[in-house]
Protein backbone atom coordinates (compact mmCIF):
# COMPACT_ATOMS: atom_id res chain seq x y z
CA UNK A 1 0.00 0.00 0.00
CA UNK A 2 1.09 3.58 -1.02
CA UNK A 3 -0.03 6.89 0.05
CA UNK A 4 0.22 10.37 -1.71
CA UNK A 5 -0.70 13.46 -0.76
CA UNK A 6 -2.69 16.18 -2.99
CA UNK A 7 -1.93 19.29 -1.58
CA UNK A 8 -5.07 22.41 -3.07
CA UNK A 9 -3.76 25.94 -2.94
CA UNK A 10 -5.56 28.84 -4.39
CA UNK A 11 -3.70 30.23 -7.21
CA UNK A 12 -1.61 33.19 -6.08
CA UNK A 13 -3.69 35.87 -8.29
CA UNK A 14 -6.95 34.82 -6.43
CA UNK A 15 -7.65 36.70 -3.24
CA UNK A 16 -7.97 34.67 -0.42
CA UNK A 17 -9.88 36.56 2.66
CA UNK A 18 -9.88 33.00 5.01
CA UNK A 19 -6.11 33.46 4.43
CA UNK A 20 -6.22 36.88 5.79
CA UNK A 21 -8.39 36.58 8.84
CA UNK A 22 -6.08 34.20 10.02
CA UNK A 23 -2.68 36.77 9.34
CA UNK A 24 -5.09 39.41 10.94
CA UNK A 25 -5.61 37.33 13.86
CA UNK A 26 -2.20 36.55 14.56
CA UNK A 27 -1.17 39.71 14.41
CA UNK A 28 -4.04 40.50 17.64
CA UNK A 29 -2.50 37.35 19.24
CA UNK A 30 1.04 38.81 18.90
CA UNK A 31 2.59 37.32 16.21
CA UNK A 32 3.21 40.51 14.46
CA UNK A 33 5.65 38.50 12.53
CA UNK A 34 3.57 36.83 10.43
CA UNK A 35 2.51 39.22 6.81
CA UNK A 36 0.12 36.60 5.18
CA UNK A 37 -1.35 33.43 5.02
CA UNK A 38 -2.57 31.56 2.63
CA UNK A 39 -5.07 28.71 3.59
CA UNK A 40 -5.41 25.40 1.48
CA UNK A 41 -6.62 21.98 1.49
CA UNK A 42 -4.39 18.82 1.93
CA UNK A 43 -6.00 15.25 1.20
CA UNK A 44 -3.83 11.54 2.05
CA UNK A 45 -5.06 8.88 -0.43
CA UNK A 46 -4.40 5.61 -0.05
CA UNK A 47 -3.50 3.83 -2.54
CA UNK A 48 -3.50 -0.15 -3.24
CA UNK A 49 -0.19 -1.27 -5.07
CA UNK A 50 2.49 0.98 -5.61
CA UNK A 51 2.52 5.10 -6.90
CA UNK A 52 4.01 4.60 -10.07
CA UNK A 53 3.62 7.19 -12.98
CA UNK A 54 0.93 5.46 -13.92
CA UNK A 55 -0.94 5.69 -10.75
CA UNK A 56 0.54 9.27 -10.03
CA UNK A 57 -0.82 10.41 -13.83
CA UNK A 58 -4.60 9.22 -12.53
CA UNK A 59 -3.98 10.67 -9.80
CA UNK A 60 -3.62 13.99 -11.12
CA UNK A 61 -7.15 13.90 -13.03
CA UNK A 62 -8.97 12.54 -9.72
CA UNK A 63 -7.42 16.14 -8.75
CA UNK A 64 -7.91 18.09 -11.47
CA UNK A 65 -11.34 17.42 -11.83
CA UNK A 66 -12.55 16.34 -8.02
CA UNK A 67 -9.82 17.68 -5.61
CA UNK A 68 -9.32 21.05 -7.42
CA UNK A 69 -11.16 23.88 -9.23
CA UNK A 70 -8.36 24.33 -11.84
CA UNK A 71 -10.28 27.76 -12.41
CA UNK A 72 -8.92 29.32 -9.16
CA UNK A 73 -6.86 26.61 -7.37
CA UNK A 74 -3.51 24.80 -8.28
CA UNK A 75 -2.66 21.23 -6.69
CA UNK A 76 0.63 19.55 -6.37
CA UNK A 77 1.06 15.86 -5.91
CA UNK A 78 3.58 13.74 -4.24
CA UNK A 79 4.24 10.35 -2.57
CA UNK A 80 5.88 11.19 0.51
């Protein structure tokens, strides 16, 4: 058995206001620090067999068309 991980990020151009409640926030906590946040989505599948390119290239359109809106979010893949 194999996992991967599919990690969702909005694509830099797109604003992302749950991002910057949470830099606003830490900021009132004290953690002046921090200038931005962006917030995402991470999903662990498990996979039967092994994560070959094969695999990894289905993969990819599970994300691209379940995981992901390709519109405003990019995704990267990996097999940690």
């Amino acid at each position: 058995m194999a996992r991967v991980v599919v990690d969702v990020m909005l694509k830099p151009e797109i604003h992302d206001p749950q991002g910057e409640a949470i830099a606003s926030a830490c900021r009132r906590l004290g953690f002046g620090q921090i200038l931005g946040v962006r917030q995402g989505k991470r999903f662990e599948l498990e996979i039967g067999g092994s994560a070959d390119d094969a695999v990894m290239a289905r993969i990819a359109e599970l994300a691209a068309e379940l995981l992901a809106n390709p519109v405003i979010e990019e995704f990267e893949i990996r097999a940690p």
